[in-house]
PDB file of N, CA and C in Angstrom:
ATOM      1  N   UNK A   1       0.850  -1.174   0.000  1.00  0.00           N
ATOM      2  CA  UNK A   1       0.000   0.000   0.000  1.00  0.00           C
ATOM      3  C   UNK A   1       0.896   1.238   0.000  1.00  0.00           C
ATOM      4  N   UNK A   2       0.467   2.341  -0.840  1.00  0.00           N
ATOM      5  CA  UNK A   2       1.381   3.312  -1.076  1.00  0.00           C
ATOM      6  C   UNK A   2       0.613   4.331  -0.283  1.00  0.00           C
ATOM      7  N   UNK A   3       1.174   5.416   0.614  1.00  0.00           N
ATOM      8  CA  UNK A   3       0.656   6.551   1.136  1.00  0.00           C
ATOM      9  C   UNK A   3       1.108   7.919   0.899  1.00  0.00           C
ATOM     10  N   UNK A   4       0.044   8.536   0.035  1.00  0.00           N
ATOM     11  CA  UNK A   4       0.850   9.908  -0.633  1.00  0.00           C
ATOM     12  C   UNK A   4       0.002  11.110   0.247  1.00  0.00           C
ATOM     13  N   UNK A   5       1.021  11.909   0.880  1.00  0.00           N
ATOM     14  CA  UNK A   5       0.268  12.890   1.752  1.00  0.00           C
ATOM     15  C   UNK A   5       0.441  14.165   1.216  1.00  0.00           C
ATOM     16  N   UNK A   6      -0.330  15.517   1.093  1.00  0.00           N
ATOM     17  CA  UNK A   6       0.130  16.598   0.994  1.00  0.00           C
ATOM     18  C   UNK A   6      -0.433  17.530   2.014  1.00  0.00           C
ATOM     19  N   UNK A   7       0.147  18.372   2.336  1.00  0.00           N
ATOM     20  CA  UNK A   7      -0.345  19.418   3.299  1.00  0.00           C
ATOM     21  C   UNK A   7      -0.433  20.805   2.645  1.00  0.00           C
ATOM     22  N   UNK A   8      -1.799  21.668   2.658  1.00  0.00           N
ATOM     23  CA  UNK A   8      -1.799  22.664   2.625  1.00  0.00           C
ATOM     24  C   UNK A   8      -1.741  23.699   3.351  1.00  0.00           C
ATOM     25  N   UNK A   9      -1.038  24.699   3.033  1.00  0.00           N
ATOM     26  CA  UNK A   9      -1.339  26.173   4.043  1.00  0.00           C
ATOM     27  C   UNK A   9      -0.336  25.944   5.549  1.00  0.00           C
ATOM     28  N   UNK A  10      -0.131  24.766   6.253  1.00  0.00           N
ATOM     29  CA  UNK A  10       1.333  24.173   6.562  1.00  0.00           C
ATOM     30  C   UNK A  10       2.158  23.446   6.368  1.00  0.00           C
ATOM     31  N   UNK A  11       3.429  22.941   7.189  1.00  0.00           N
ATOM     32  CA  UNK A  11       4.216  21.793   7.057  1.00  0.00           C
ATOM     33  C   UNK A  11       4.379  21.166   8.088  1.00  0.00           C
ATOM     34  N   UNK A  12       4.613  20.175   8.227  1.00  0.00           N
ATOM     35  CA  UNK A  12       3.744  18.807   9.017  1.00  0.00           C
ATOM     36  C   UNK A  12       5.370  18.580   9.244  1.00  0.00           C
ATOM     37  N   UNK A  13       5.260  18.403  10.642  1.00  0.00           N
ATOM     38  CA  UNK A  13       6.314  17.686  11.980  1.00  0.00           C
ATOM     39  C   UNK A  13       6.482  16.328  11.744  1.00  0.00           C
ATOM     40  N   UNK A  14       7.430  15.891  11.919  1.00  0.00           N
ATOM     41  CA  UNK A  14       7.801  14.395  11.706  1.00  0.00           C
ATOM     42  C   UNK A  14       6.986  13.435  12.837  1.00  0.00           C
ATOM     43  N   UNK A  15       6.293  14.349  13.716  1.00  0.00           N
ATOM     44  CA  UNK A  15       5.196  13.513  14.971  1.00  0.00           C
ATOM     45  C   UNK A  15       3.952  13.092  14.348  1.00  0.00           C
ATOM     46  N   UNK A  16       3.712  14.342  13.975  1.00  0.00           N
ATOM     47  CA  UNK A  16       2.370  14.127  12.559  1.00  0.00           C
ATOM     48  C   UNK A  16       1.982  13.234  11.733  1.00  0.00           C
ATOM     49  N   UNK A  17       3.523  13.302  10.573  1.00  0.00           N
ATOM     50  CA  UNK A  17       3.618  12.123   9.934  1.00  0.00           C
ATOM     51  C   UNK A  17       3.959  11.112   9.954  1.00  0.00           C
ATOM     52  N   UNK A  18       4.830  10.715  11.397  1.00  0.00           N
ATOM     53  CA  UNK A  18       4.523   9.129  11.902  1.00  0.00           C
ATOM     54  C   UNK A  18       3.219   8.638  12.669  1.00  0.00           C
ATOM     55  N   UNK A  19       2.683   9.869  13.277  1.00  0.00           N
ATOM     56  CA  UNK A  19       0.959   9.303  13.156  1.00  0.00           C
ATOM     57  C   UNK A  19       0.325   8.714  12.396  1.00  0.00           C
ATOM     58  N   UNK A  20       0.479   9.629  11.195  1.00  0.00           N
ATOM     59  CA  UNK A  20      -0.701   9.066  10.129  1.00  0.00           C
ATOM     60  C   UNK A  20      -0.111   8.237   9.783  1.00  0.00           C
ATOM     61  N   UNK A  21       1.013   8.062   9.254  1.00  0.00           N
ATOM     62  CA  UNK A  21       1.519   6.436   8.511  1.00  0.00           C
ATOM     63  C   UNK A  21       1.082   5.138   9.593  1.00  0.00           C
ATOM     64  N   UNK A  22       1.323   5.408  11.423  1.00  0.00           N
ATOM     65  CA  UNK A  22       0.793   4.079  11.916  1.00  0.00           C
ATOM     66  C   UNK A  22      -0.570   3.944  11.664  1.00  0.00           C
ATOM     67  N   UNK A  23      -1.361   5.219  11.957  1.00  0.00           N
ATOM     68  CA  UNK A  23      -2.827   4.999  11.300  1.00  0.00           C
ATOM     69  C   UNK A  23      -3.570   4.338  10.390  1.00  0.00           C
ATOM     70  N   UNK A  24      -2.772   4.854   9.291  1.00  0.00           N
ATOM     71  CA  UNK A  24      -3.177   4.591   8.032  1.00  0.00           C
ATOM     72  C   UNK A  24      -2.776   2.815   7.718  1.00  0.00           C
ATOM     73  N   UNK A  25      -1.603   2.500   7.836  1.00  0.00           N
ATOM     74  CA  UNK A  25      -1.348   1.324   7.871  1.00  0.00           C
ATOM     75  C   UNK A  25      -2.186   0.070   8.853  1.00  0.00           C
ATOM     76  N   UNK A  26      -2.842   0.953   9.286  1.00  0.00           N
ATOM     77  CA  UNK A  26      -3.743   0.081  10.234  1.00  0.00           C
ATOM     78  C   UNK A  26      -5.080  -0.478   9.676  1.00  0.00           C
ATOM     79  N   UNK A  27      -5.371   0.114   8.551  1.00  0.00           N
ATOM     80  CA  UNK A  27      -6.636   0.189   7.438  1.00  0.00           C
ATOM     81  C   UNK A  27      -6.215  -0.852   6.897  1.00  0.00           C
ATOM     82  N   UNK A  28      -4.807  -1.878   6.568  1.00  0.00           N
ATOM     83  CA  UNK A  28      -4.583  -3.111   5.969  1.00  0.00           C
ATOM     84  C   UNK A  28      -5.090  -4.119   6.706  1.00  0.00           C
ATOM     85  N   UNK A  29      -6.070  -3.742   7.959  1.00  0.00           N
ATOM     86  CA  UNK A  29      -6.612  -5.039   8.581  1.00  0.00           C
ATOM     87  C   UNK A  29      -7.928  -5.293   8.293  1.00  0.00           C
ATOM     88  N   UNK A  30      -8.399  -4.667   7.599  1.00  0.00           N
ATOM     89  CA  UNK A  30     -10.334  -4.300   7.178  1.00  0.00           C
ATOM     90  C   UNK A  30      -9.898  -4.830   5.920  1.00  0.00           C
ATOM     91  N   UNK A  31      -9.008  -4.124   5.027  1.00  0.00           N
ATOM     92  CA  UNK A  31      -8.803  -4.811   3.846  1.00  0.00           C
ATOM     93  C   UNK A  31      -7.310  -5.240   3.248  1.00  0.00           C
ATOM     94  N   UNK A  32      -7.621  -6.452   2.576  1.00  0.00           N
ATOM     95  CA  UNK A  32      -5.327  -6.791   2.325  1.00  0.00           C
ATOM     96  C   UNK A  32      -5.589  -6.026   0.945  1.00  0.00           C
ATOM     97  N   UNK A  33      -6.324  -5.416   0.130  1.00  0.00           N
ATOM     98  CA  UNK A  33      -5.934  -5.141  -1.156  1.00  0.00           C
ATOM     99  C   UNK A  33      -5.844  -3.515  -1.572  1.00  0.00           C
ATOM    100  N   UNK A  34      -6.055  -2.750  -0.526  1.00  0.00           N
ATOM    101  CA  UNK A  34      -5.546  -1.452  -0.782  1.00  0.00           C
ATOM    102  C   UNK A  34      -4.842  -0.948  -1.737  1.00  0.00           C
ATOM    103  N   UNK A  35      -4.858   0.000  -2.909  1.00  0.00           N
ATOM    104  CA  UNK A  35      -3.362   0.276  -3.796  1.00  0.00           C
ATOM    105  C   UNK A  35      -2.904   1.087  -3.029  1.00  0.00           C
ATOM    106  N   UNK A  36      -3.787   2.461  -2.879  1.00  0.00           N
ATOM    107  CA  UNK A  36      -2.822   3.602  -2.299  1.00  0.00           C
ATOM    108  C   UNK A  36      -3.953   4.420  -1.344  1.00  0.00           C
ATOM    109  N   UNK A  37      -3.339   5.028  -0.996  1.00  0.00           N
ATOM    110  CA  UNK A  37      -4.236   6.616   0.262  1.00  0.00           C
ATOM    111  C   UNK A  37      -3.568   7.550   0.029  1.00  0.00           C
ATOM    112  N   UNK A  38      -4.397   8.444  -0.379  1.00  0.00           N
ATOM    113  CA  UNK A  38      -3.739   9.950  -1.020  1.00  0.00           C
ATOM    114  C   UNK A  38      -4.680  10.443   0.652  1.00  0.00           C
ATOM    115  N   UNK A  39      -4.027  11.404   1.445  1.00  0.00           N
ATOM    116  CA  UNK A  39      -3.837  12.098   2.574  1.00  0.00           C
ATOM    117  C   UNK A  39      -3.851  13.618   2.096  1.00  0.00           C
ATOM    118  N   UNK A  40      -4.831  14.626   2.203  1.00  0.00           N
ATOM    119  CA  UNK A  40      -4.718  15.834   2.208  1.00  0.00           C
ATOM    120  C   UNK A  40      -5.044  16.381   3.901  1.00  0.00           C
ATOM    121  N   UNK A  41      -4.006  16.988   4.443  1.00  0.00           N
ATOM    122  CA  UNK A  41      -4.082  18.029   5.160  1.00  0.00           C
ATOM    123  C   UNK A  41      -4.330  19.287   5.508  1.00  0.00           C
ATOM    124  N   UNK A  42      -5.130  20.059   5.371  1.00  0.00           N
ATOM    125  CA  UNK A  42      -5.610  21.247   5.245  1.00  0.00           C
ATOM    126  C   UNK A  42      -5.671  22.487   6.712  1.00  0.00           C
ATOM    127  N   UNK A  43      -5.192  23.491   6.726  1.00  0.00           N
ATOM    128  CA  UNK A  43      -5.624  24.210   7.823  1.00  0.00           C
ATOM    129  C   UNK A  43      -6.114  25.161   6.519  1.00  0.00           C
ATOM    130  N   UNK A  44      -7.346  25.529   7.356  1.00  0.00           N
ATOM    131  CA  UNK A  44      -8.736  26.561   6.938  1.00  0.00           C
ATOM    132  C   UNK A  44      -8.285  27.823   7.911  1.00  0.00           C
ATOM    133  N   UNK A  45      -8.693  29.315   6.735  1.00  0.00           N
ATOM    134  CA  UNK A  45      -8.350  30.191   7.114  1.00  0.00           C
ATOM    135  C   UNK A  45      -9.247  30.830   7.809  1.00  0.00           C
ATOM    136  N   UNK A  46      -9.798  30.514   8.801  1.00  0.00           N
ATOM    137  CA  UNK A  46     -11.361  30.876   9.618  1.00  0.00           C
ATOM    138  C   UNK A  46     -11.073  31.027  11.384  1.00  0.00           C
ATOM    139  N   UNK A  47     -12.381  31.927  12.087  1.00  0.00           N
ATOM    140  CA  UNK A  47     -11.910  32.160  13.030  1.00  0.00           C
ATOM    141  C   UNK A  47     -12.746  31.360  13.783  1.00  0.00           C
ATOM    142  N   UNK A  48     -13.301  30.195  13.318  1.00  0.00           N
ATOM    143  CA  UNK A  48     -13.851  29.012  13.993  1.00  0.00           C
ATOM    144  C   UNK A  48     -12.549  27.781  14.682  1.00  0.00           C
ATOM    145  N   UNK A  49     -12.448  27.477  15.523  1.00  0.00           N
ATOM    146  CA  UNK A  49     -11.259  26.353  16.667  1.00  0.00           C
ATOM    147  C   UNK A  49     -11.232  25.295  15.781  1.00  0.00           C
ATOM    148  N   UNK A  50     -11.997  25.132  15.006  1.00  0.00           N
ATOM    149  CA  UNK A  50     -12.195  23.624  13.764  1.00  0.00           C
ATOM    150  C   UNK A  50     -11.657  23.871  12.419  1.00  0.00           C
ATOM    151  N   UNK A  51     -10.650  24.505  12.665  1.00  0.00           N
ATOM    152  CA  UNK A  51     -10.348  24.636  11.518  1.00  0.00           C
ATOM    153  C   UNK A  51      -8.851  23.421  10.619  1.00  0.00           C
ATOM    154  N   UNK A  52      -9.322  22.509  11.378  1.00  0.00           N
ATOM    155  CA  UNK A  52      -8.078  21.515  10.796  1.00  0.00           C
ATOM    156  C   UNK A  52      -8.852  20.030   9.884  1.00  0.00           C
ATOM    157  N   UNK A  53      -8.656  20.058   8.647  1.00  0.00           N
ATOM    158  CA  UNK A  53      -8.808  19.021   7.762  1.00  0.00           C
ATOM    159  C   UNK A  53      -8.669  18.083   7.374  1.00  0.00           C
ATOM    160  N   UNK A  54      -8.640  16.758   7.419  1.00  0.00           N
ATOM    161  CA  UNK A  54      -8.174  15.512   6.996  1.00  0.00           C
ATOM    162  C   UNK A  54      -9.261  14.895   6.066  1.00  0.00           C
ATOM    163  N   UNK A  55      -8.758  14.764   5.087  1.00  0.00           N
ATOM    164  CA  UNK A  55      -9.163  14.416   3.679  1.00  0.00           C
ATOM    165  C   UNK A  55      -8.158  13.128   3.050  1.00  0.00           C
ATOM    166  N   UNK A  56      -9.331  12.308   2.859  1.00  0.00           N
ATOM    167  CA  UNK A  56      -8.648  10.587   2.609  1.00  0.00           C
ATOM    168  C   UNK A  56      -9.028  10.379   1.511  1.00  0.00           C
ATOM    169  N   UNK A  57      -8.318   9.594   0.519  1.00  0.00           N
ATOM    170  CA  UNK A  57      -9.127   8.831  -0.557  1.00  0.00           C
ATOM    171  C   UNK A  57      -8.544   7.623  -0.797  1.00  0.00           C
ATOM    172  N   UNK A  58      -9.029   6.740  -0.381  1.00  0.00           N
ATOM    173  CA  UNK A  58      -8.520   4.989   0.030  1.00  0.00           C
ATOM    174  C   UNK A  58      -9.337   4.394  -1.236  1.00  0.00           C
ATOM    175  N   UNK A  59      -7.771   4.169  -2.102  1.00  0.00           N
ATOM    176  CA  UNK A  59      -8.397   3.211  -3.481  1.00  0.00           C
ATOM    177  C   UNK A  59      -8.457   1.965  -3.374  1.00  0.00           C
ATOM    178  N   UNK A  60      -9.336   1.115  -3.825  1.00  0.00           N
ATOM    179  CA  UNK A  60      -9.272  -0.052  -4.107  1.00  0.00           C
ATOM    180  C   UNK A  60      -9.455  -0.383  -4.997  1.00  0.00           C
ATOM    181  N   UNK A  61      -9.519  -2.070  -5.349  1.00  0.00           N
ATOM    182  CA  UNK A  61      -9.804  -2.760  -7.067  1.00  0.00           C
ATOM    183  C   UNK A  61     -10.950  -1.881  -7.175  1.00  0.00           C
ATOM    184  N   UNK A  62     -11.244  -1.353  -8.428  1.00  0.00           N
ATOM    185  CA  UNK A  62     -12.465  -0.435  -9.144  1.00  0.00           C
ATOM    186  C   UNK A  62     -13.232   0.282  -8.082  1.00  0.00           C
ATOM    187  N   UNK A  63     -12.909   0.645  -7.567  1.00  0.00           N
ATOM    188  CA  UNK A  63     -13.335   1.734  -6.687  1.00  0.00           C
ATOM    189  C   UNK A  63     -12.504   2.572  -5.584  1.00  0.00           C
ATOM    190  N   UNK A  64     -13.213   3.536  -4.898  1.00  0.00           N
ATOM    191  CA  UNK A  64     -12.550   4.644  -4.094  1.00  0.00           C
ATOM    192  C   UNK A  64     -13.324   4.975  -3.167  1.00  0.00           C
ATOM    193  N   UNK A  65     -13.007   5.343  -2.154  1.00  0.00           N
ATOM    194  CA  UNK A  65     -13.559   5.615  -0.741  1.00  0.00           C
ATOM    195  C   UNK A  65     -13.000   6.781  -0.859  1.00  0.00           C
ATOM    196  N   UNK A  66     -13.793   7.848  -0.261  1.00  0.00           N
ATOM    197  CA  UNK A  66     -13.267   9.805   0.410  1.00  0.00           C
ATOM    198  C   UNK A  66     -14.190   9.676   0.958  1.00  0.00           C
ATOM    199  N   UNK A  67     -13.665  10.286   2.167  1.00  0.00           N
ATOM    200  CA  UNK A  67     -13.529  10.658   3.544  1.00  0.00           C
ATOM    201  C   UNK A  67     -13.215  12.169   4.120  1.00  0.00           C
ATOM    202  N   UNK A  68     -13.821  13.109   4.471  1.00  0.00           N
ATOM    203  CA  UNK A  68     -12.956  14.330   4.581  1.00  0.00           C
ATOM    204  C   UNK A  68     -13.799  14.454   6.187  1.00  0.00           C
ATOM    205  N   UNK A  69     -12.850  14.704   7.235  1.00  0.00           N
ATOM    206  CA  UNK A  69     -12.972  15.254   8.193  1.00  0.00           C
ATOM    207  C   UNK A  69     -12.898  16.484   8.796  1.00  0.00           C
ATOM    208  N   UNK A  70     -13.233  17.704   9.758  1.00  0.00           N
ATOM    209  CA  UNK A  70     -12.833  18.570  10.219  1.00  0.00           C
ATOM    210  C   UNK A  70     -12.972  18.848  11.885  1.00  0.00           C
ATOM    211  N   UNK A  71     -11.927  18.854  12.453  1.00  0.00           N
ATOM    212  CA  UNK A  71     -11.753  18.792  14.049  1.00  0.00           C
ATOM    213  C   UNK A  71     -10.642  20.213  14.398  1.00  0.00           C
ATOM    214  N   UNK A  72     -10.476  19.801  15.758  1.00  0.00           N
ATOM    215  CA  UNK A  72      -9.852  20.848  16.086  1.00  0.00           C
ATOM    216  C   UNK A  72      -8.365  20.433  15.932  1.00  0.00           C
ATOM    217  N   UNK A  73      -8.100  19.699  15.953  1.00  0.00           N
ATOM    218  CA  UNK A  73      -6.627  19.155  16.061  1.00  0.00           C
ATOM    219  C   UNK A  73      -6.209  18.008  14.778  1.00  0.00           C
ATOM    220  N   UNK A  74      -5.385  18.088  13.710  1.00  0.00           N
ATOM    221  CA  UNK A  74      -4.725  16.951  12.854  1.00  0.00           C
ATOM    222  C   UNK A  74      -4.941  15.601  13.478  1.00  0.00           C
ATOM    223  N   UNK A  75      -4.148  15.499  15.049  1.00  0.00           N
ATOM    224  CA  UNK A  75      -4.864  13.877  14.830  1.00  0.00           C
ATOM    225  C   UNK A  75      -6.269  13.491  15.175  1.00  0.00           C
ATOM    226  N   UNK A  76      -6.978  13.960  16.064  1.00  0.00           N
ATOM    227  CA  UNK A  76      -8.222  13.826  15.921  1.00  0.00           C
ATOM    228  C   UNK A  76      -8.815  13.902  14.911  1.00  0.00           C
ATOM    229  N   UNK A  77      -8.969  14.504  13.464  1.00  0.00           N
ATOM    230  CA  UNK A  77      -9.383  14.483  12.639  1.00  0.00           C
ATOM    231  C   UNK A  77      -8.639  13.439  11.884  1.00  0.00           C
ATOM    232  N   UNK A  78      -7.494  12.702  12.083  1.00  0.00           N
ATOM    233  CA  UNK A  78      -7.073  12.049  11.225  1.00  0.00           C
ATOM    234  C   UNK A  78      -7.895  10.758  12.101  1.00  0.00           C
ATOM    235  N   UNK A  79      -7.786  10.610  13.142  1.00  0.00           N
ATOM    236  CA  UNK A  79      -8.751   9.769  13.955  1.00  0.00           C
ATOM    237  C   UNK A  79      -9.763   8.971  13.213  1.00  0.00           C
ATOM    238  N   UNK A  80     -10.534  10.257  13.072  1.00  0.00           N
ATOM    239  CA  UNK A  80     -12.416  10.250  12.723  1.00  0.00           C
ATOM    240  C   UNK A  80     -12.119   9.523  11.786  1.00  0.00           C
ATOM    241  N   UNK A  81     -11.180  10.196  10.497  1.00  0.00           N
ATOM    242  CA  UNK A  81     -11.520  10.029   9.260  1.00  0.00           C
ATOM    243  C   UNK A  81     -11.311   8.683   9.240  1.00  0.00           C
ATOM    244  N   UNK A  82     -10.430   8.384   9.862  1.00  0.00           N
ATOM    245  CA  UNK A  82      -9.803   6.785   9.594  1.00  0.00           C
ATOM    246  C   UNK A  82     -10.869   5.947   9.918  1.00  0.00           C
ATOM    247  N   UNK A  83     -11.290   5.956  11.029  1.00  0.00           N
ATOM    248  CA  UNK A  83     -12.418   4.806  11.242  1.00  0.00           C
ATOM    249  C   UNK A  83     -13.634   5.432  10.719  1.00  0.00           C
ATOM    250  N   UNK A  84     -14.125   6.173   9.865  1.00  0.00           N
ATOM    251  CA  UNK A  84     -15.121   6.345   8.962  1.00  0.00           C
ATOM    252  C   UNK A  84     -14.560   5.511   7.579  1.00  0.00           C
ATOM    253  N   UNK A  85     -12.755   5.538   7.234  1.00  0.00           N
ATOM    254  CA  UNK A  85     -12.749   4.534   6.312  1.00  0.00           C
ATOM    255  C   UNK A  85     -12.833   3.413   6.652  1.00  0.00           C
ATOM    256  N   UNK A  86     -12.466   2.793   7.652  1.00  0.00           N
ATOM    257  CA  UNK A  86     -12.711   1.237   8.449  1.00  0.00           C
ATOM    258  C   UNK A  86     -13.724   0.852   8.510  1.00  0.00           C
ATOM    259  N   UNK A  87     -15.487   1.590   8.651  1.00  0.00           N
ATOM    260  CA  UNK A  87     -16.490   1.699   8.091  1.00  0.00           C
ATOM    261  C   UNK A  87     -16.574   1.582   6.767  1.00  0.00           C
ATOM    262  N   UNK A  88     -16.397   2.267   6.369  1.00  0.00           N
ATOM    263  CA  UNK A  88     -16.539   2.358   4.251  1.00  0.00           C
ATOM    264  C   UNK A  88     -15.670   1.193   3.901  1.00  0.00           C
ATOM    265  N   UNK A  89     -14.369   0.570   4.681  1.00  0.00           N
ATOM    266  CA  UNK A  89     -14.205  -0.596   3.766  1.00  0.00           C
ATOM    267  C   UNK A  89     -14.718  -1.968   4.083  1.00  0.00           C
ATOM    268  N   UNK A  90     -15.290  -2.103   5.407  1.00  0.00           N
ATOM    269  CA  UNK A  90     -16.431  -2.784   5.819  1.00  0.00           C
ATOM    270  C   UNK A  90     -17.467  -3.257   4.951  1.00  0.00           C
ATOM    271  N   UNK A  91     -18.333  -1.806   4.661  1.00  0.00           N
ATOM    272  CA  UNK A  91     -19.217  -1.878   4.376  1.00  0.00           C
ATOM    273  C   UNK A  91     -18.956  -2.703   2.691  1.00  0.00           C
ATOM    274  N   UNK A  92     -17.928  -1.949   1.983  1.00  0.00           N
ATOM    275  CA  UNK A  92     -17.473  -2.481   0.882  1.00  0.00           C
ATOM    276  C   UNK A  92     -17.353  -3.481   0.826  1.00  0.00           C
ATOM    277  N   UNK A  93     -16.908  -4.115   1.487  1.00  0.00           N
ATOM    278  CA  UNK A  93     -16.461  -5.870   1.191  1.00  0.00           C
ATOM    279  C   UNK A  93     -17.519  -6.819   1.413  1.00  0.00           C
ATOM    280  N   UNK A  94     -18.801  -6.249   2.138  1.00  0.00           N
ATOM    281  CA  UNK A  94     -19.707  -6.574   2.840  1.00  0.00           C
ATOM    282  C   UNK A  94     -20.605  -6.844   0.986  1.00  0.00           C
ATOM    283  N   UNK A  95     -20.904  -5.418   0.456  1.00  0.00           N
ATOM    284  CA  UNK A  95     -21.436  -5.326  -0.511  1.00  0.00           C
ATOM    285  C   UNK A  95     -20.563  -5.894  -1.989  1.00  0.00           C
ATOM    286  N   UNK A  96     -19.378  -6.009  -1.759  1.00  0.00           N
ATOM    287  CA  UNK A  96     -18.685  -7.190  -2.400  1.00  0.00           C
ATOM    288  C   UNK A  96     -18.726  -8.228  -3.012  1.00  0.00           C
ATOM    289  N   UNK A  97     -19.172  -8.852  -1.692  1.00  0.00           N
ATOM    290  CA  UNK A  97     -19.534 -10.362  -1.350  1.00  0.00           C
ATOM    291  C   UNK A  97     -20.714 -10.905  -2.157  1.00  0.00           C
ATOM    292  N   UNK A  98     -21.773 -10.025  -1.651  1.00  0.00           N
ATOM    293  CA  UNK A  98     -22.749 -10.457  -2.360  1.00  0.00           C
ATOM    294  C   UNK A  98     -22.975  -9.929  -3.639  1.00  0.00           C
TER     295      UNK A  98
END
């Protein structure tokens, strides 16, 4: 599984991005056939406390899962998003099957 991240509007601490890589690598237990996870990071220019973004798009064979979260903090939002994809690839394999 390949993990391509970009960050907008900042640059991301090496704490950050060994978060999300254990995270993300953790999504190979819902499914073994993952290709890749494109990771967008976003801080929003607003005077709302929620202004932090995590935006997923978890490919699989002929299809794609997105996911976009917004919390107050990078990993909490990387949190959410993740087990909303652990959900979506659930549900996928579920509808798979049959």
């Amino acid at each position: 599984m390949k993990i391509n991240m970009q960050t907008v509007n900042f640059n991301a601490d090496a704490t950050l991005i060994d978060f999300l890589d254990n995270r993300v690598q953790k999504l190979e237990m819902f499914f073994d056939h993952i290709i890749d996870v494109d990771v967008f990071l976003k801080v929003e220019n607003t005077s709302v406390k929620e202004n932090k973004i995590a935006e997923f798009k978890v490919h699989v064979p002929k299809d794609s899962i997105v996911v976009k979260k917004q919390c107050k903090s990078f990993e909490e939002a990387i949190d959410t998003a993740c087990e909303a994809v652990e959900r979506g690839l659930v549900k996928w394999k579920e509808k798979r099957k049959s």
